[in-house]
Protein backbone atom coordinates (compact mmCIF):
# COMPACT_ATOMS: atom_id res chain seq x y z
CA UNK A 1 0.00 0.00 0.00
CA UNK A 2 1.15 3.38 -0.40
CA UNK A 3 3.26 5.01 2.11
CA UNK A 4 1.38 7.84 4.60
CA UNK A 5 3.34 10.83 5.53
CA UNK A 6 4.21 9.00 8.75
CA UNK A 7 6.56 6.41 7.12
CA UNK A 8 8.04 8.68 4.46
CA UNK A 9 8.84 11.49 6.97
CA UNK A 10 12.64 10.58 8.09
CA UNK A 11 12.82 8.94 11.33
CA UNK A 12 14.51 6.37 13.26
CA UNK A 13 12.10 3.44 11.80
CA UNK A 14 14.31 4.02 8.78
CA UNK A 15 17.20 3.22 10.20
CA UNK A 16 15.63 0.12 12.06
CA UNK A 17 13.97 -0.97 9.03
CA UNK A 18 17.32 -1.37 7.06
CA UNK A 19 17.56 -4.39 9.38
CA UNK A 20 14.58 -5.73 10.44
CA UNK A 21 12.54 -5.83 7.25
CA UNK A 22 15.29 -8.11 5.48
CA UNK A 23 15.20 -10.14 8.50
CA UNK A 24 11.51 -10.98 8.87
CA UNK A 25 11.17 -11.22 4.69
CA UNK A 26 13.91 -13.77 5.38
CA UNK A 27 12.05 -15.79 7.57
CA UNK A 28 8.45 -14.82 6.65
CA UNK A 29 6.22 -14.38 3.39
CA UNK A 30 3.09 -12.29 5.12
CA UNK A 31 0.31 -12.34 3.20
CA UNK A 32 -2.58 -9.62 4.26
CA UNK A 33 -5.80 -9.50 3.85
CA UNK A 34 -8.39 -6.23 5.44
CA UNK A 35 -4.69 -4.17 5.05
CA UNK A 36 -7.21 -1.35 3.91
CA UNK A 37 -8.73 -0.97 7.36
CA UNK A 38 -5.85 -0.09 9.49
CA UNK A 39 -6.36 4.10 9.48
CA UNK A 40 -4.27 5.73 7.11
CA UNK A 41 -3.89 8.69 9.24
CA UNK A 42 -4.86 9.79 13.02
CA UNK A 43 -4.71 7.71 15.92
CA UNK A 44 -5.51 4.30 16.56
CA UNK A 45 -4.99 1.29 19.03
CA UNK A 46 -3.93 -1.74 16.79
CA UNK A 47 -5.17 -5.18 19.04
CA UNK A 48 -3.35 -8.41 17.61
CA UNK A 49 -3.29 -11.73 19.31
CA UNK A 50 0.62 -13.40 20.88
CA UNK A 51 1.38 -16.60 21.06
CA UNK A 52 4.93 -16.28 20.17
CA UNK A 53 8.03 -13.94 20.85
CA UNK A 54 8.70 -13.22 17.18
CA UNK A 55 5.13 -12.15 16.82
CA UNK A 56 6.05 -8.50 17.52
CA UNK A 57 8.67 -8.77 14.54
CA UNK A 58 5.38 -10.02 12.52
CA UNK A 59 3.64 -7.46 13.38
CA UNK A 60 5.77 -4.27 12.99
CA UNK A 61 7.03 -5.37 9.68
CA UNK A 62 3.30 -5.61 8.31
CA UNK A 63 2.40 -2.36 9.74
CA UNK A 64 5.40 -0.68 8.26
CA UNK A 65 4.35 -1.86 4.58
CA UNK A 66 0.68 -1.36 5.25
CA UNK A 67 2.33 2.33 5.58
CA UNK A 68 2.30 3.19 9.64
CA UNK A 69 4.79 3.07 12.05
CA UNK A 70 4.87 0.39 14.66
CA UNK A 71 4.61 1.26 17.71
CA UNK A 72 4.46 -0.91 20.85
CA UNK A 73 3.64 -0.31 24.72
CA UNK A 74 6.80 -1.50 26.61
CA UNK A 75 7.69 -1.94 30.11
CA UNK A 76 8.99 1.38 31.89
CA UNK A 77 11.65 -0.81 32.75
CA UNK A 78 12.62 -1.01 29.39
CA UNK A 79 12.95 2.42 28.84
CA UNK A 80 16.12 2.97 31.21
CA UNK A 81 18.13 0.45 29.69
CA UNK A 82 21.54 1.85 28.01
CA UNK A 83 20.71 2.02 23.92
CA UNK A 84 17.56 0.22 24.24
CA UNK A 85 15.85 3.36 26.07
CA UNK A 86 17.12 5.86 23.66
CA UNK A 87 15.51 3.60 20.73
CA UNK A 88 12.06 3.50 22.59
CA UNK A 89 12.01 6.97 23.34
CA UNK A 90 12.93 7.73 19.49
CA UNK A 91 10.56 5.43 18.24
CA UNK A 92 7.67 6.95 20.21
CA UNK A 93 6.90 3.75 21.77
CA UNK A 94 4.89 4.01 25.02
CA UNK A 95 5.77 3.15 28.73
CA UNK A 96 3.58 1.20 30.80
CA UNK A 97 4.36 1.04 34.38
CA UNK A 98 2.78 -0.50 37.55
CA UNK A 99 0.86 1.58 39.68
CA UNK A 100 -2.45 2.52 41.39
CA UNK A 101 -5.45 2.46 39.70
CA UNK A 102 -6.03 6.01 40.30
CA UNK A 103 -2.05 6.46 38.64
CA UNK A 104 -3.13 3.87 35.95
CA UNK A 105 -5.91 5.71 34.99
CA UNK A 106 -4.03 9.27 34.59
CA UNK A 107 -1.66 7.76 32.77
CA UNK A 108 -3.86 6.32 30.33
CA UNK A 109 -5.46 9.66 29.87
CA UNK A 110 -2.32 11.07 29.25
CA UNK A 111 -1.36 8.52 26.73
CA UNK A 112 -4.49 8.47 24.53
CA UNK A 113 -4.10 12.52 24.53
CA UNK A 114 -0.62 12.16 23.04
CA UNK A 115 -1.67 9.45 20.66
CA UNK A 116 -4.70 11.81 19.38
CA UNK A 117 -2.00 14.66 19.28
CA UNK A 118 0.54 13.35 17.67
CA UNK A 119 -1.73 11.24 15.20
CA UNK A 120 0.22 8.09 16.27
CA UNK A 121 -1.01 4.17 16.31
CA UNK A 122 -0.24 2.31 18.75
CA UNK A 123 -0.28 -1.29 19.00
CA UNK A 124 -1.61 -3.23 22.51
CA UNK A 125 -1.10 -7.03 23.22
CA UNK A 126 -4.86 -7.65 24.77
CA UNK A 127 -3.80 -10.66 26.46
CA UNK A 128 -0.89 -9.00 28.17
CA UNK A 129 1.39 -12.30 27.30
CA UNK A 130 1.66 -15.37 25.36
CA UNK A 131 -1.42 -17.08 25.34
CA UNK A 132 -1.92 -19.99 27.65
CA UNK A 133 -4.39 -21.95 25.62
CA UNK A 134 -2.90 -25.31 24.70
CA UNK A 135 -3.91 -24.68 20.66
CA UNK A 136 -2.84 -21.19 20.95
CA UNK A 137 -6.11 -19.36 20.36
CA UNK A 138 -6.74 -16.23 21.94
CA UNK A 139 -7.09 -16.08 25.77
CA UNK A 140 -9.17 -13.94 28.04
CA UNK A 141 -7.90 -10.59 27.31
CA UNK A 142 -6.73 -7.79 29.64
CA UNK A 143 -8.32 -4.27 29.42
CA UNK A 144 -5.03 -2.44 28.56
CA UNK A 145 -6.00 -1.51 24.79
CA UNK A 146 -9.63 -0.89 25.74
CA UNK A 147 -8.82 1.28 27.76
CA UNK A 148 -6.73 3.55 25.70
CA UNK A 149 -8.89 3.27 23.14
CA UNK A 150 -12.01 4.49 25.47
CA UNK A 151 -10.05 7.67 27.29
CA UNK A 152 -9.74 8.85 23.66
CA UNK A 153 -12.22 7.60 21.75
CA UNK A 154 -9.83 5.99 19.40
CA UNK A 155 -10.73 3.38 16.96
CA UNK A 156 -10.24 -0.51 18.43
CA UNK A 157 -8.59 -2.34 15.39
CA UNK A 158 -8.62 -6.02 15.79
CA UNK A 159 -5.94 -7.91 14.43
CA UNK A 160 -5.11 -11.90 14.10
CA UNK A 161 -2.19 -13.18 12.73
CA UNK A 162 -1.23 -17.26 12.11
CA UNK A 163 2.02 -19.12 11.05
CA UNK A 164 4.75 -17.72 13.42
CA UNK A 165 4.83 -20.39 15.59
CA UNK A 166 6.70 -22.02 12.41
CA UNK A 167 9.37 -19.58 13.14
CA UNK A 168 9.67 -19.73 16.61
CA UNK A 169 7.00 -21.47 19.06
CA UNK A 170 6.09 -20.78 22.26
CA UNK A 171 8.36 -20.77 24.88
CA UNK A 172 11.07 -21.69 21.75
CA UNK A 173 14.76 -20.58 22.14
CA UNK A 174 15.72 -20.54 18.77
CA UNK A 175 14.31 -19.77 15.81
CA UNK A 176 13.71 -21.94 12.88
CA UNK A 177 15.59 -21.43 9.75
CA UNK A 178 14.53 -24.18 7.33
CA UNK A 179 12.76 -24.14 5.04
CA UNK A 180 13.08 -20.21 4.92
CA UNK A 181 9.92 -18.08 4.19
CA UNK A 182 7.17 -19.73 6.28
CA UNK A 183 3.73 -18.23 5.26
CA UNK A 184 2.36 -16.07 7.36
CA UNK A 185 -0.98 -15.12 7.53
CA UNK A 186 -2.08 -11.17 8.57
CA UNK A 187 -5.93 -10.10 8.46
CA UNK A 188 -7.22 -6.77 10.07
CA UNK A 189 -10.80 -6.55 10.99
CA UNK A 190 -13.40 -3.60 11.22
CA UNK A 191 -12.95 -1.35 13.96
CA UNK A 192 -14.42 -2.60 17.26
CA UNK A 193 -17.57 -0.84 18.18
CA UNK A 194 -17.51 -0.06 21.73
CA UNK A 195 -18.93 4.09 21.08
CA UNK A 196 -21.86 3.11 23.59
CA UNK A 197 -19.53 2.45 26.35
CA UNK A 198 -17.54 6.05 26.14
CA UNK A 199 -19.40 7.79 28.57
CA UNK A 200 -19.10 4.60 30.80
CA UNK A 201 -14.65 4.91 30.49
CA UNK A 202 -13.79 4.25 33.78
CA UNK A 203 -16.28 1.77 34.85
CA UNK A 204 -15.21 -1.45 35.41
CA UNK A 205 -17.80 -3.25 34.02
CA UNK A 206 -17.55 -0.95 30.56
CA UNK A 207 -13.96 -2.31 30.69
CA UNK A 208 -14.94 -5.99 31.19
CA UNK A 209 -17.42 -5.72 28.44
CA UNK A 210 -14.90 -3.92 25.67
CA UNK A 211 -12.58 -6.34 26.52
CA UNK A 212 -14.78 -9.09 25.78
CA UNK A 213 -15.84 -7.69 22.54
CA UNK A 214 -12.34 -7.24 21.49
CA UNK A 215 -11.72 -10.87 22.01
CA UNK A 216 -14.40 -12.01 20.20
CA UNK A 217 -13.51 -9.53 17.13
CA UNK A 218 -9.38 -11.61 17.66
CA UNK A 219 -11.08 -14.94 17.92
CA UNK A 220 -13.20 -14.87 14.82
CA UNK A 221 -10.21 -13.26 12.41
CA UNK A 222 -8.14 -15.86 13.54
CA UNK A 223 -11.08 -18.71 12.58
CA UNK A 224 -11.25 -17.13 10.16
CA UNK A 225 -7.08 -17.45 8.97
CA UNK A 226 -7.00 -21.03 10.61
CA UNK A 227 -10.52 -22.75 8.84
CA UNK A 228 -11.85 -23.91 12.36
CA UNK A 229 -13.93 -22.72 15.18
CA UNK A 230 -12.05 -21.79 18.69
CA UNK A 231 -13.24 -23.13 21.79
CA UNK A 232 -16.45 -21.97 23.32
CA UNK A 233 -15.11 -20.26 26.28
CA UNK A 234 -11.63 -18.47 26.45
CA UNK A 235 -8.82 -19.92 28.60
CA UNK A 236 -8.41 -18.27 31.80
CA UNK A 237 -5.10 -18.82 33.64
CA UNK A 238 -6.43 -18.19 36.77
CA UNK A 239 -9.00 -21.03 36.44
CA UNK A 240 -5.92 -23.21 35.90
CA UNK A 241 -3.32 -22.21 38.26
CA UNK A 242 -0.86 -20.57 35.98
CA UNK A 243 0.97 -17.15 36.57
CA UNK A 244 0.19 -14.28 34.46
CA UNK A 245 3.21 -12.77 32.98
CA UNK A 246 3.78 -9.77 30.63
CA UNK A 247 3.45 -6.58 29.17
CA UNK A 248 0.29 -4.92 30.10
CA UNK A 249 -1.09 -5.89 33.64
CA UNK A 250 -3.80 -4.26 33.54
């Protein structure tokens, strides 16, 4: 797709794509399909689902050539590490750091504002972590992207993606080299409609419900990519005794 004014304007993302795009086209044929409905310009908060730690390679190299640039939330953490920091910061990639919910919450205000500013996309792992489902469909989801998405009314783009684990599983160390050029599978949905529940932001029960339409909106695409129906109800990892881990906590 043509290039928006947000790739083509000189930025670090040029210098890291001189890498990472050879890489990935390496390893990975991505073939898209609903590439027209990620926004072309403005904000939005880009919802894919993880079940593999090459996944976010996957999915900043397809939003680069769908003509945006990638942008994850990372770890605070993250941000004060030597190199590493000063490419997050230049990147425009967003911290997310453990607090109160009363903290939580200004921060997220503060975020969406700066996305809506700026006219930047950011994209949110709902799940917060790999998913813990044995067949690696989409977990119960976190309300992280909702609720960036709700503070600033920004459109909820699902996204399901299918073949990494042909790179690298889950939980693999290494990757997997041969035979190069694994298919992978990208397809973007319709934005998720959760306009009724503005007003309602910063009830919990608006978040619960977002969240759960997100999900849904994940699970289909990906049915959709893999030619079989997921299991009635989400995995929970609490109803099975396994830590949560990850990005987004909240």
């Amino acid at each position: 797709m043509r290039a928006t004014a947000e790739k083509t304007r000189p930025s670090l993302f040029w210098f890291l794509a001189v890498f990472v795009v050879p890489f990935v086209s390496f390893l990975a044929k991505i073939r898209f399909r609903g590439g027209e409905k990620l926004p072309r310009s403005g904000a939005y908060v880009l919802a894919p689902n993880h079940y593999s730690e090459f996944d976010p390679l996957i999915v900043a190299v397809a939003v680069w050539r769908l003509g945006r640039a990638p942008r994850f939330m990372a770890k605070e953490s993250l941000f004060r590490v030597p190199v590493l920091g000063w490419a997050l910061r230049g990147t425009g990639m967003i911290p997310v750091a453990r607090a109160t919910s009363v903290a939580a919450a200004k921060q997220t205000i503060a975020q969406s504002k700066e996305l809506v500013e700026h006219g930047r996309g950011v994209i949110v792992y709902p799940e917060g972590t790999l998913t813990r489902d044995p067949d690696l469909w989409p977990m119960r989801g976190k309300s992280g992207a909702v609720r960036l998405a709700l503070a600033g009314r920004i459109p909820l783009i699902p996204m399901a993606q299918w073949g990494t684990q042909n790179i690298m599983g889950r939980y693999q160390k290494g990757l997997s080299l041969w035979p190069p050029r694994k298919r992978i599978d990208v397809v973007i949905g319709d934005p998720v409609d959760i306009s009724d529940l503005y007003d309602r932001a910063g009830e919990n029960a608006a978040l619960v419900e977002a969240t759960d339409r997100l999900m849904t909106a994940i699970t289909a695409l990906l049915e959709e990519v893999r030619g079989e129906k997921a299991p009635a109800q989400r995995w929970n990892p609490a109803e099975h005794g396994q830590k949560e881990t990850g990005r987004l906590d909240s």
